[in-house]
C-alpha atoms as a PDB file:
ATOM      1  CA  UNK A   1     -10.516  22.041 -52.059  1.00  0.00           C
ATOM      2  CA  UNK A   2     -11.442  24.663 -49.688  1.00  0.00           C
ATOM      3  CA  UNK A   3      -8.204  25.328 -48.533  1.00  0.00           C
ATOM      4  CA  UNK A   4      -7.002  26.053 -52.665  1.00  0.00           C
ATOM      5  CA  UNK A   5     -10.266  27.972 -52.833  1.00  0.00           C
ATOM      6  CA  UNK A   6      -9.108  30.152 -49.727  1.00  0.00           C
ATOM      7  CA  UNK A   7      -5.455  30.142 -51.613  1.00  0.00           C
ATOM      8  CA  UNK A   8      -6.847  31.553 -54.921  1.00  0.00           C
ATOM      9  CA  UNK A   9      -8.986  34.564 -53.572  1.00  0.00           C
ATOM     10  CA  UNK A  10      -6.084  35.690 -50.952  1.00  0.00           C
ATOM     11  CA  UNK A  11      -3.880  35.773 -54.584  1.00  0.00           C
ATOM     12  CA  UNK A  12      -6.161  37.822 -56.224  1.00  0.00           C
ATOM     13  CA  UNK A  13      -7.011  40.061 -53.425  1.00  0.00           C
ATOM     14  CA  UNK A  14      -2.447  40.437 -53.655  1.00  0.00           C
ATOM     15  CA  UNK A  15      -2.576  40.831 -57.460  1.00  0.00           C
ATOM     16  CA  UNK A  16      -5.666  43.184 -56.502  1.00  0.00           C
ATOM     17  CA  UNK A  17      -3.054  45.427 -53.982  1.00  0.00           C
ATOM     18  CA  UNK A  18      -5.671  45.281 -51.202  1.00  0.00           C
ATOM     19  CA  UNK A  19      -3.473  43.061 -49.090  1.00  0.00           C
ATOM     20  CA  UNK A  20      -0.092  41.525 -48.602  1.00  0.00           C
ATOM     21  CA  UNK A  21      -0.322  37.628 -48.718  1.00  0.00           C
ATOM     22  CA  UNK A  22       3.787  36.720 -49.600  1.00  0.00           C
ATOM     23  CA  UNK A  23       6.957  37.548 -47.946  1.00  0.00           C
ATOM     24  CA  UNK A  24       8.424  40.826 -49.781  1.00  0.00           C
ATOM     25  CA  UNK A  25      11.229  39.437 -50.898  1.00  0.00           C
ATOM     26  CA  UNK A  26       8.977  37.291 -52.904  1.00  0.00           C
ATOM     27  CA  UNK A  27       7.894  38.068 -56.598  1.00  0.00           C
ATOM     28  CA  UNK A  28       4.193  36.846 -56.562  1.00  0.00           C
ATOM     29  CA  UNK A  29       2.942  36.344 -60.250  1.00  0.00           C
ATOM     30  CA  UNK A  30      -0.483  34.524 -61.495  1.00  0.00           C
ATOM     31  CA  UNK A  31       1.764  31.140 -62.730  1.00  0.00           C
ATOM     32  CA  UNK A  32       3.833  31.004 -59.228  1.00  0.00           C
ATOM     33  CA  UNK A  33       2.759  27.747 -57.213  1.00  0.00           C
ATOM     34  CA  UNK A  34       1.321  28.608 -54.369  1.00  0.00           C
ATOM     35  CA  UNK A  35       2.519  26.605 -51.139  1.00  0.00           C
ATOM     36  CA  UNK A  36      -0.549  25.296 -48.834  1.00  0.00           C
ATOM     37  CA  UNK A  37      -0.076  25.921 -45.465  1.00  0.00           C
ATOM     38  CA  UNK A  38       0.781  23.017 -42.726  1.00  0.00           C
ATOM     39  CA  UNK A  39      -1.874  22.293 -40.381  1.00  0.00           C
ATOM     40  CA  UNK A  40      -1.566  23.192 -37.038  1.00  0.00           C
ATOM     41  CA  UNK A  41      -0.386  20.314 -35.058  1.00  0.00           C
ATOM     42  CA  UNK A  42      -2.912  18.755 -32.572  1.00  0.00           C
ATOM     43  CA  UNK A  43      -2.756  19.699 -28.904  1.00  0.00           C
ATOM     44  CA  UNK A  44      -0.406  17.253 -26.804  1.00  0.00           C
ATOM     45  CA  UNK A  45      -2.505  15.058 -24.683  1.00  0.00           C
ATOM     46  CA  UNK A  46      -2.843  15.872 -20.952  1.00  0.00           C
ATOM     47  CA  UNK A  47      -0.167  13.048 -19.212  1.00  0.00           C
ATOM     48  CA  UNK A  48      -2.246  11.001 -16.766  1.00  0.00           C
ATOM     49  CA  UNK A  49      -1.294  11.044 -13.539  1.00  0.00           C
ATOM     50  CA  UNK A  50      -2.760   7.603 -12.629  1.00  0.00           C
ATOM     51  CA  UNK A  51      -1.067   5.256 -15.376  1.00  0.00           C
ATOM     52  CA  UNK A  52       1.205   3.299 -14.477  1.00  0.00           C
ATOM     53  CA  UNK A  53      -0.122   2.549 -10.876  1.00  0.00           C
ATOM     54  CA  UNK A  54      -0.005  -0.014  -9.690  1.00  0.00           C
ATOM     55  CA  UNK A  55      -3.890   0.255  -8.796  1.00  0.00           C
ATOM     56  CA  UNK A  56      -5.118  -3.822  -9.147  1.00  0.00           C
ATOM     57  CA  UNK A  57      -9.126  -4.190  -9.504  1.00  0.00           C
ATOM     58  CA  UNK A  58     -10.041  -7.564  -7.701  1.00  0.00           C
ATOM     59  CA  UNK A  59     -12.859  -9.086  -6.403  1.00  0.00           C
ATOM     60  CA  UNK A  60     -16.940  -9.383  -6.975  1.00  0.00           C
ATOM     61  CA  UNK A  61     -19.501  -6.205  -6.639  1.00  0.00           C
ATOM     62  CA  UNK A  62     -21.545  -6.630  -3.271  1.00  0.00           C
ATOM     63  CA  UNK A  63     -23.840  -4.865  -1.049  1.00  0.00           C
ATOM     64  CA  UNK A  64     -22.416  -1.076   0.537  1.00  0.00           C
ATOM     65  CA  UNK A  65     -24.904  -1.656   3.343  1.00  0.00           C
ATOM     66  CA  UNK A  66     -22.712  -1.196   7.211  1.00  0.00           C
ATOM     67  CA  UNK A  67     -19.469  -0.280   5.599  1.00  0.00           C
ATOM     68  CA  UNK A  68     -17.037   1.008   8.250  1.00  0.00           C
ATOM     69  CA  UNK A  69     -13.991   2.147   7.757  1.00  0.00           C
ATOM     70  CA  UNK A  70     -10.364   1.131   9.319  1.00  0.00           C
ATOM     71  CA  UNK A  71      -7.554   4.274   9.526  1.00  0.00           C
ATOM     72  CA  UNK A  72      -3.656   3.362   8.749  1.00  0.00           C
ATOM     73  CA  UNK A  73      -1.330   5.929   9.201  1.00  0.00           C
ATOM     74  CA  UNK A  74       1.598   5.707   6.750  1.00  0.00           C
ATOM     75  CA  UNK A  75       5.254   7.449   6.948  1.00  0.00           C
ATOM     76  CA  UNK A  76       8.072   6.756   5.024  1.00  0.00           C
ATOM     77  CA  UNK A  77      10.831   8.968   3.884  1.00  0.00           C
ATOM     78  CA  UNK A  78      10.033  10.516   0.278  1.00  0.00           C
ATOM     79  CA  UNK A  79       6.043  10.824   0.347  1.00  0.00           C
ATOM     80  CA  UNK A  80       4.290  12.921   2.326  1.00  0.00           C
ATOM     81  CA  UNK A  81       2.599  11.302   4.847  1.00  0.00           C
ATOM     82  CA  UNK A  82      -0.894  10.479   5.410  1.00  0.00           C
ATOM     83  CA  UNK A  83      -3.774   8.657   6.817  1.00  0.00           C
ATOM     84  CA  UNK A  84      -5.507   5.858   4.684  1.00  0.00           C
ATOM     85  CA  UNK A  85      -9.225   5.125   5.688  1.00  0.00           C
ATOM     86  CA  UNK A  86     -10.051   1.658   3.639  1.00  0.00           C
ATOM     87  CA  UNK A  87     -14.089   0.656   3.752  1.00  0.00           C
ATOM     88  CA  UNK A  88     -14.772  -2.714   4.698  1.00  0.00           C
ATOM     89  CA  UNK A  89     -15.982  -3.280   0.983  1.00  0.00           C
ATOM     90  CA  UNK A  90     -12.905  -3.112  -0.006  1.00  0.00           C
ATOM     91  CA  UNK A  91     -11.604  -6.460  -0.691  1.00  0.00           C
ATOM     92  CA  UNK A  92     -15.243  -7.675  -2.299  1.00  0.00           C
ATOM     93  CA  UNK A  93     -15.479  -4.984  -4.817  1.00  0.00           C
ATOM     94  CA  UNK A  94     -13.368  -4.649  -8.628  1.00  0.00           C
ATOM     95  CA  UNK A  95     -12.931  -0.889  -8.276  1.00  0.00           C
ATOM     96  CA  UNK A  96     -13.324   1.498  -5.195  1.00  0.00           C
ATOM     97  CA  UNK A  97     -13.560   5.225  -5.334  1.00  0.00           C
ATOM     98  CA  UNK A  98     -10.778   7.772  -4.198  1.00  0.00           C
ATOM     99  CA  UNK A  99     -11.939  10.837  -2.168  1.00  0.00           C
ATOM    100  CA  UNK A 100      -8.635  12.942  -1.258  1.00  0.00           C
ATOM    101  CA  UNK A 101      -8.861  15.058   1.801  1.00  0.00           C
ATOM    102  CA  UNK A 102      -6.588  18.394   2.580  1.00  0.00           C
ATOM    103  CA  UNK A 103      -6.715  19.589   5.527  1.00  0.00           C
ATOM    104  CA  UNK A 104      -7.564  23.272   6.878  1.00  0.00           C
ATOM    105  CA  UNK A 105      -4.686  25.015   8.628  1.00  0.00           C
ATOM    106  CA  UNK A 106      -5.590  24.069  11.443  1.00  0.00           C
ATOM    107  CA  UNK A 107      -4.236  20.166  11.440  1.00  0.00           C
ATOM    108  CA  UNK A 108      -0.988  21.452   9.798  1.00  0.00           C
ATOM    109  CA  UNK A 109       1.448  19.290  12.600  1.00  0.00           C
ATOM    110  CA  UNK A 110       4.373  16.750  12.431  1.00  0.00           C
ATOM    111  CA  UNK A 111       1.168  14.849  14.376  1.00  0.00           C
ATOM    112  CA  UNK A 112      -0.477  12.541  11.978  1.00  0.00           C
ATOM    113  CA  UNK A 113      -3.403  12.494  15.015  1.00  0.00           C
ATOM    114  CA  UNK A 114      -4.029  15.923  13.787  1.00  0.00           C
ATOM    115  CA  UNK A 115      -5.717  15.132  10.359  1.00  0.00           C
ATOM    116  CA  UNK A 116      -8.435  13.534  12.536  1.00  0.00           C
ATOM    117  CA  UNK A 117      -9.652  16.523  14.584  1.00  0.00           C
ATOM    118  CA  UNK A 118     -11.787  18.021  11.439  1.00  0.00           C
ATOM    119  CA  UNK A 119     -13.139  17.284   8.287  1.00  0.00           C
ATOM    120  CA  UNK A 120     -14.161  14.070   6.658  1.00  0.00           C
ATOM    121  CA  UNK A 121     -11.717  12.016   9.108  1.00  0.00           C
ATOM    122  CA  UNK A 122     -13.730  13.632  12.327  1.00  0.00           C
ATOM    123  CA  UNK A 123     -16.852  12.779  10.508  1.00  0.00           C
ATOM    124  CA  UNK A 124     -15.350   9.144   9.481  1.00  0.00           C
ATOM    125  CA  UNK A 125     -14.189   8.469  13.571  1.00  0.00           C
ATOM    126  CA  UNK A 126     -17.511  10.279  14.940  1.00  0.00           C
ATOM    127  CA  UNK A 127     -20.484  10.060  12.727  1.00  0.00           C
ATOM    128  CA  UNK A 128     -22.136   7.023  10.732  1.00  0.00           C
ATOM    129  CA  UNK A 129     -21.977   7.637   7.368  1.00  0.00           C
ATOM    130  CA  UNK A 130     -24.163   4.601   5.769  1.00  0.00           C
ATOM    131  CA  UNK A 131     -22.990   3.704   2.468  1.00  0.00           C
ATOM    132  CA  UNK A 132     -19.746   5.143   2.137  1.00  0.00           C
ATOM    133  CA  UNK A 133     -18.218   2.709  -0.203  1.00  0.00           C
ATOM    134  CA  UNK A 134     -14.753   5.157  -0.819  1.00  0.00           C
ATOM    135  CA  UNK A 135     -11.379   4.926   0.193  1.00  0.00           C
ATOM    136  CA  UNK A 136     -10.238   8.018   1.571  1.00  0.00           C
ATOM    137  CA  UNK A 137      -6.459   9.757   1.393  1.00  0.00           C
ATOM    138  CA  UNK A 138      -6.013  12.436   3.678  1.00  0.00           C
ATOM    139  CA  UNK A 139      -2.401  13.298   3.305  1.00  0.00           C
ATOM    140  CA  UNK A 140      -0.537  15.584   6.113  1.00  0.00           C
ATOM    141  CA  UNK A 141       1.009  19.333   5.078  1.00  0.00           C
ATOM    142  CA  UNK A 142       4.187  19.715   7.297  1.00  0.00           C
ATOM    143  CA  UNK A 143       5.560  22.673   6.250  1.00  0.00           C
ATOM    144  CA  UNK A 144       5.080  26.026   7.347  1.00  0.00           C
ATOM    145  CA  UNK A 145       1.718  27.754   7.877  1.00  0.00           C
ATOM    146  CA  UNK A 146       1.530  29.845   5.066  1.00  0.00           C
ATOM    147  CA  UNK A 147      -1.347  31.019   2.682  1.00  0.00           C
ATOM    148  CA  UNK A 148      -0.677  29.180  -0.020  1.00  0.00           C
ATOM    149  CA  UNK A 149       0.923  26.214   1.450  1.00  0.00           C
ATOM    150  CA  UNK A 150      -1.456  23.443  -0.290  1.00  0.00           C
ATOM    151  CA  UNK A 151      -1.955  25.284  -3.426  1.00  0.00           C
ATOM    152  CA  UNK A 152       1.414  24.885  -5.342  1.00  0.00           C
ATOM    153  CA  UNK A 153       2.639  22.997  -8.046  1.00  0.00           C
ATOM    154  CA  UNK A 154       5.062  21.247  -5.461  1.00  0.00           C
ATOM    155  CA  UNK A 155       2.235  20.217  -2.949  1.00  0.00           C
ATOM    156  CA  UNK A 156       0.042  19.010  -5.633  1.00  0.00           C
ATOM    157  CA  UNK A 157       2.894  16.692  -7.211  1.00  0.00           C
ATOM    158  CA  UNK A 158       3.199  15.464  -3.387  1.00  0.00           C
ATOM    159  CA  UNK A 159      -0.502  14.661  -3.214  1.00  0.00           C
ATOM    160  CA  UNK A 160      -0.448  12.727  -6.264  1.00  0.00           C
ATOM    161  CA  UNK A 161       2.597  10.754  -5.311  1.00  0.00           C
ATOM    162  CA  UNK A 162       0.917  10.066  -1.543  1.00  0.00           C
ATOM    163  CA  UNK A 163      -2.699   8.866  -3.869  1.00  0.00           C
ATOM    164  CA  UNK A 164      -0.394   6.797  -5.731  1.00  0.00           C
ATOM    165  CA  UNK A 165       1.518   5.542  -3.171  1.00  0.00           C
ATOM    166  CA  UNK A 166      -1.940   4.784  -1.028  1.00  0.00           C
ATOM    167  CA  UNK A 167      -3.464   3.225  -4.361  1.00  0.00           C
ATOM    168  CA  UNK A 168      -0.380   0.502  -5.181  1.00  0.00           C
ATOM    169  CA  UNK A 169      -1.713  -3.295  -5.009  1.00  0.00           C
ATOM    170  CA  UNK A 170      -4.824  -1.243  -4.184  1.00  0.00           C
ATOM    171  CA  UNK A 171      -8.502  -1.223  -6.102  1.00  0.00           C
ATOM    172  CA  UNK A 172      -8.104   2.508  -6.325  1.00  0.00           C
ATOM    173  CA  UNK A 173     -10.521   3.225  -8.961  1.00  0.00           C
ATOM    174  CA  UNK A 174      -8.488   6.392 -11.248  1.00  0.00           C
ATOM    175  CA  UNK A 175     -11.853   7.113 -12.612  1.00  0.00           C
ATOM    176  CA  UNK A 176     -13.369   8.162  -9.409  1.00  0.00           C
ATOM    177  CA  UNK A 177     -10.822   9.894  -7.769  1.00  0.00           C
ATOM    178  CA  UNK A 178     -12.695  13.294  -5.832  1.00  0.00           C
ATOM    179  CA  UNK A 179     -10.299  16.140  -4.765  1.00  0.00           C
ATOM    180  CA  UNK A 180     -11.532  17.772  -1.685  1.00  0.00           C
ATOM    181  CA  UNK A 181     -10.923  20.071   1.350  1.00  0.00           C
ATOM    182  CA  UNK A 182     -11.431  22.736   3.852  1.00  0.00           C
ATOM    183  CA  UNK A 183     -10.552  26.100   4.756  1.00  0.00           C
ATOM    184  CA  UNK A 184      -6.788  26.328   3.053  1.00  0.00           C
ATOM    185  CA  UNK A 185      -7.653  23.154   2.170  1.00  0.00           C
ATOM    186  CA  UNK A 186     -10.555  24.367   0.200  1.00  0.00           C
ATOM    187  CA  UNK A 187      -7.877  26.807  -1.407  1.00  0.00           C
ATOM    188  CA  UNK A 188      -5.954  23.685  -2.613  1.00  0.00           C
ATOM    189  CA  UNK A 189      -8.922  21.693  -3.972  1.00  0.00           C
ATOM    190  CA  UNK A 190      -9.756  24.992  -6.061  1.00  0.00           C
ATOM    191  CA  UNK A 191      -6.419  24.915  -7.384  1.00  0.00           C
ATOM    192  CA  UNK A 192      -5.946  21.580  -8.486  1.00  0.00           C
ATOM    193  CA  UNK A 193      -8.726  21.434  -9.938  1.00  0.00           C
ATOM    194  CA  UNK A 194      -8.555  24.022 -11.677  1.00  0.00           C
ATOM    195  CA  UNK A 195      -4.955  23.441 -12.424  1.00  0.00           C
ATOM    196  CA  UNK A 196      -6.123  19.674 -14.137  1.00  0.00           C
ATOM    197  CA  UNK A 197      -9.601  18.807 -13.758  1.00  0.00           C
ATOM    198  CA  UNK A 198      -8.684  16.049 -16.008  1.00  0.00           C
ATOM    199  CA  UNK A 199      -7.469  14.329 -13.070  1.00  0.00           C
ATOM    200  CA  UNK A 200     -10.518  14.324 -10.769  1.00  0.00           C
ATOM    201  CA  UNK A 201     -14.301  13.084 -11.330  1.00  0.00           C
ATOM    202  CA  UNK A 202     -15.199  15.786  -8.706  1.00  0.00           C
ATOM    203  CA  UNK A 203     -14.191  18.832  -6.372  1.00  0.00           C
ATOM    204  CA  UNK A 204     -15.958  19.699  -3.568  1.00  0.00           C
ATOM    205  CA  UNK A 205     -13.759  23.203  -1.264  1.00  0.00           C
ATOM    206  CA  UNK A 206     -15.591  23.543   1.798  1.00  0.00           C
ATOM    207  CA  UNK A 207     -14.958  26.903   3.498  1.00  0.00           C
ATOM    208  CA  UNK A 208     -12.138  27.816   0.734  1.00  0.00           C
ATOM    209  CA  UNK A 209      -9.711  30.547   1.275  1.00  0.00           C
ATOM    210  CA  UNK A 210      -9.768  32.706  -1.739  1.00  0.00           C
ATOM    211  CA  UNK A 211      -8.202  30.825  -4.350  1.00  0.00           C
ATOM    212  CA  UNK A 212      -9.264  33.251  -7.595  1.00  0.00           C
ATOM    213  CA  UNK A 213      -8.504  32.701 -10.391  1.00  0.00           C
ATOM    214  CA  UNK A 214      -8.097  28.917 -10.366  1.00  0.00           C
ATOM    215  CA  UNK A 215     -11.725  28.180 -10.530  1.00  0.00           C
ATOM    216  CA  UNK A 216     -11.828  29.822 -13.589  1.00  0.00           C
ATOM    217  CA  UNK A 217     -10.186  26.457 -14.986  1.00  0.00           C
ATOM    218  CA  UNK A 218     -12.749  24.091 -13.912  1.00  0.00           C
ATOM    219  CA  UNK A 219     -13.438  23.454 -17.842  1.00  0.00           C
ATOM    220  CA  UNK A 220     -16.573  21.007 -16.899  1.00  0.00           C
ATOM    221  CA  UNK A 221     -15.376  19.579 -13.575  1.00  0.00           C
ATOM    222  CA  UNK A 222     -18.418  18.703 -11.621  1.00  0.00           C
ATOM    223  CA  UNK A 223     -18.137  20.721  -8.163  1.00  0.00           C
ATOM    224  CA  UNK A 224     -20.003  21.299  -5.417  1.00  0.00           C
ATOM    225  CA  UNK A 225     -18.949  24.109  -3.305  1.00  0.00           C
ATOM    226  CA  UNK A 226     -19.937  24.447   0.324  1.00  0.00           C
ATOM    227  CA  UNK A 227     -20.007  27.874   2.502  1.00  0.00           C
ATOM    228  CA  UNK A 228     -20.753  27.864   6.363  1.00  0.00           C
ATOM    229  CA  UNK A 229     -22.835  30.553   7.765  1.00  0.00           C
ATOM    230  CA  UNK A 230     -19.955  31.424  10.558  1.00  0.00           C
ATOM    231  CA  UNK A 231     -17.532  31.895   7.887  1.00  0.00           C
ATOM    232  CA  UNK A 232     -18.190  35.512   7.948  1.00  0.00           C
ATOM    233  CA  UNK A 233     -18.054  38.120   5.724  1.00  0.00           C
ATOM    234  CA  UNK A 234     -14.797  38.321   5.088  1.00  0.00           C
ATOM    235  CA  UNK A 235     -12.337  37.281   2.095  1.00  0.00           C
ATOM    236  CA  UNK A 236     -14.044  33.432   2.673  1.00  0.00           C
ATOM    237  CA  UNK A 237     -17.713  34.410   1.993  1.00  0.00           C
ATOM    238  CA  UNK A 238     -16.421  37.698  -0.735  1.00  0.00           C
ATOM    239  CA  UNK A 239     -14.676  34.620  -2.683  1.00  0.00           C
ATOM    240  CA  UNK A 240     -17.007  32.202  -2.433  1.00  0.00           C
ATOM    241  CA  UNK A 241     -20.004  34.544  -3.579  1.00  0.00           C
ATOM    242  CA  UNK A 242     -18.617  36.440  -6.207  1.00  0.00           C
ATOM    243  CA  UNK A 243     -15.848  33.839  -7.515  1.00  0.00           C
ATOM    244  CA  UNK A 244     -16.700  30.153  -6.790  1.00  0.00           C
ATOM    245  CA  UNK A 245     -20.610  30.333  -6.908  1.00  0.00           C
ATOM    246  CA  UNK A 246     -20.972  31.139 -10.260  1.00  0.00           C
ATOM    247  CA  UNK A 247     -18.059  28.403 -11.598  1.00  0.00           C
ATOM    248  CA  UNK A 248     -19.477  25.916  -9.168  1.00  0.00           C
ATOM    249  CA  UNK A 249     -21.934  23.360 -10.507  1.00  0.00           C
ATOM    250  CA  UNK A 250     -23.872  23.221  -6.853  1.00  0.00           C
ATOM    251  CA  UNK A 251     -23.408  26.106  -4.260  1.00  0.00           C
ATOM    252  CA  UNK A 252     -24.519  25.110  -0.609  1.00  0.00           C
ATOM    253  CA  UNK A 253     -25.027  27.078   2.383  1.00  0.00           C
ATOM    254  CA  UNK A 254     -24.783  25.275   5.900  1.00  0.00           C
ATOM    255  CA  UNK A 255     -25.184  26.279   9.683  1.00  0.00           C
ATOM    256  CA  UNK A 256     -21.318  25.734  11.235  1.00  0.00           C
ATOM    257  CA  UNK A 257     -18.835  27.188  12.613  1.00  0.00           C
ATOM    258  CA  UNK A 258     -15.837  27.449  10.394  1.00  0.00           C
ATOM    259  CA  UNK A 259     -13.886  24.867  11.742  1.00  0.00           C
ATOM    260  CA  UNK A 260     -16.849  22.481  12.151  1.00  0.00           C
ATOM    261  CA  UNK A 261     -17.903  23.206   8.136  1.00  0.00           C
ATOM    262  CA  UNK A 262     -15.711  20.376   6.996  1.00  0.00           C
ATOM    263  CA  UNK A 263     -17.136  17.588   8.973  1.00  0.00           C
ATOM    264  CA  UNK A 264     -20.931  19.447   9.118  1.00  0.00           C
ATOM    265  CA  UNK A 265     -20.996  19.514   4.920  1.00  0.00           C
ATOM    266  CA  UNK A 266     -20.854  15.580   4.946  1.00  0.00           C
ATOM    267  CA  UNK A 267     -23.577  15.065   7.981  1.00  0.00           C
ATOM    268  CA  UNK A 268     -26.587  16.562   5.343  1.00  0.00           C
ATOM    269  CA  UNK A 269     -29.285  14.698   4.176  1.00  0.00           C
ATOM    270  CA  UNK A 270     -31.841  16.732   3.004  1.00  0.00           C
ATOM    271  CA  UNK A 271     -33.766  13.536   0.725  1.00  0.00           C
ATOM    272  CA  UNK A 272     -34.069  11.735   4.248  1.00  0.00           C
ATOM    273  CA  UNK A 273     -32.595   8.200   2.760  1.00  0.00           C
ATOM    274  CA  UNK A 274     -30.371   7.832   5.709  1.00  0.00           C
ATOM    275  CA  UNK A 275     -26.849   8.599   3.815  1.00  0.00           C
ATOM    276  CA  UNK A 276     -24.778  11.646   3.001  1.00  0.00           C
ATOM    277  CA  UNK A 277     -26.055  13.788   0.447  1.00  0.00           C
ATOM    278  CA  UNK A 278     -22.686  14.913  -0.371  1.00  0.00           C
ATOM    279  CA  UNK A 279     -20.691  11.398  -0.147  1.00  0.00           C
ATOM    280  CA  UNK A 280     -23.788  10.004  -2.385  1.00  0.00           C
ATOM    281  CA  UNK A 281     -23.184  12.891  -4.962  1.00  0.00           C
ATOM    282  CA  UNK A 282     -19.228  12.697  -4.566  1.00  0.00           C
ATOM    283  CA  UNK A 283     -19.625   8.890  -5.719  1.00  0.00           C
ATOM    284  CA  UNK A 284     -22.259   9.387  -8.698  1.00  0.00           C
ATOM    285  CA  UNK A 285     -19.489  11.207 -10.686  1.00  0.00           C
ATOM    286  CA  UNK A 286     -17.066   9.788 -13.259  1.00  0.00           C
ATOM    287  CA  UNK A 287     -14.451  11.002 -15.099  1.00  0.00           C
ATOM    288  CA  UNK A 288     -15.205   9.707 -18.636  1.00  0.00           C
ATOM    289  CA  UNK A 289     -18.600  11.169 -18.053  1.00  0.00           C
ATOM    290  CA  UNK A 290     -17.259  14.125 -19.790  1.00  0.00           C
ATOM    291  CA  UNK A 291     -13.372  12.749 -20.821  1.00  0.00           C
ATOM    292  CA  UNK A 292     -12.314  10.231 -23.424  1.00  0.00           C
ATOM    293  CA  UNK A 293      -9.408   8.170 -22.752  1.00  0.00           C
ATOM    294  CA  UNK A 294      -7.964   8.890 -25.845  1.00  0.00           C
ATOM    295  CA  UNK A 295      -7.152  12.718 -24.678  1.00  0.00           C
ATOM    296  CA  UNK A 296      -4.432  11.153 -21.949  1.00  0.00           C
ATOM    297  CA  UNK A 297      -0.815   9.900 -22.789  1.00  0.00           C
ATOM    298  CA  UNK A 298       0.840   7.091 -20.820  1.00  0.00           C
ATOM    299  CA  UNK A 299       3.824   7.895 -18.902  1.00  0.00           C
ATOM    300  CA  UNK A 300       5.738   5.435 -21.006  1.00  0.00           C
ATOM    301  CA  UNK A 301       4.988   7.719 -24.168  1.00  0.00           C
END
């Protein structure tokens, strides 16, 4: 009705000569049937990355009290390799979250031992981190070192394959899957989430290289951003004050060296219960806090 409404008063405004609502080569008169107009078709659904894996939920919920943490390093030819940290809740719980690590450039090597020197893996090997019921992926950049060298559509297809590949016959849980990193790596958690923040429940960029404009794409991603105060105040802190602040739900400052920041922004806990601030924060968020499942499309489809 309101469409035929809209239909009649955009005919009399033509009959009227105030505006031109017909091809010219058409002859509009008061009688002539007026066609409606086709609705614009709905926007195709976002593919999911995670259907179709073969992630398989087992087990019954217990407590996350002493979970440590066992590292296998996997290479085979066609994935890019990585190191798989599996908590020793694993096999008692029905789903286990995802945290996916990128390195900084300075663990870019052919050595898998290299992903361990910083980050979340250092802090996984050196520190206790009670209550760290996550799996974590923390797949290896071989190529060269370049600027951009995580944040491409190529290396993010790679990751995906390596968290699918790591998740098969696995409890991966696909709706607590964190994207996460330092340095460069910080640079590539900006970018895919901004890129598809459907596919994450979280993004944390420690440290990030200037990434602009990708976190301009968040769209409602919950992030917590982290900036050390030896980053200096170059393009690291410019970025991450004028750029990533404001499009960042959380914004923390911590006392680090740059190369320490990625293993120092998991060591915090400022509400003195004995566990990572940022791991318990990381592992409060869900995906279809803030996505339905209908706005996905299976592979299949």
């Amino acid at each position: 009705m309101f469409r035929t409404v809209i239909c009649s008063v955009g005919l009399l405004l033509c009959l009227l000569g105030l505006t031109a609502c017909a091809p010219a080569d058409v002859d509009v008169r008061p009688d002539d049937t007026m066609s409606v107009a086709t609705a614009a078709p709905s926007p195709t659904p976002t593919p999911n990355p995670w259907e179709g894996a073969s992630f398989a939920p087992d087990g019954t919920l217990m407590s996350h009290s002493s979970i440590t943490h066992t590292a296998e390093v996997v290479e085979k030819e066609g994935v890019l390799p990585y190191v798989l940290y599996t908590p020793s809740t694993a096999a008692t719980e029905e789903k286990v979250p995802v945290i996916v690590w990128l390195h900084g450039g300075g663990d870019n090597s052919t050595d898998l031992a290299q992903v361990e020197t910083r980050g979340l893996p250092y802090a996984l090997a050196n520190w206790e981190l009670d209550g760290f019921n996550a799996y974590v992926v923390a797949p290896q950049h071989m190529g060269p070192l370049i600027k951009y060298y995580w944040a491409t559509e190529h290396t993010r297809n790679l990751v995906i394959d390596a968290v699918i590949d790591a998740g098969t016959g696995r409890n991966f849980d696909p709706d607590k899957i964190i994207i996460a990193g330092h340095s460069i790596g910080g640079m590539g958690a900006v970018h895919y989430a901004g890129t598809f923040p459907e596919f994450w429940s979280a993004a944390v960029p420690i440290s990030a290289v200037d990434a602009h404009p990708y976190e301009n794409g968040f769209n409602g991603l919950p992030v917590r951003a982290y900036l050390a105060d030896h980053d200096g105040g170059g393009t690291i802190m410019e970025y991450f004050n004028k750029y990533l602040k404001p499009a960042a739900d959380e914004a923390v400052y911590i006392k680090a060296s740059h190369a320490m920041s990625g293993a120092v922004a998991f060591q915090l806990d400022e509400n003195g219960d004995g566990k990572s601030d940022l791991i318990e924060w990381m592992l409060s968020q869900n995906r279809l806090d803030r996505i339905a499942p209908d706005q996905f499309v299976a592979e299949s489809e």
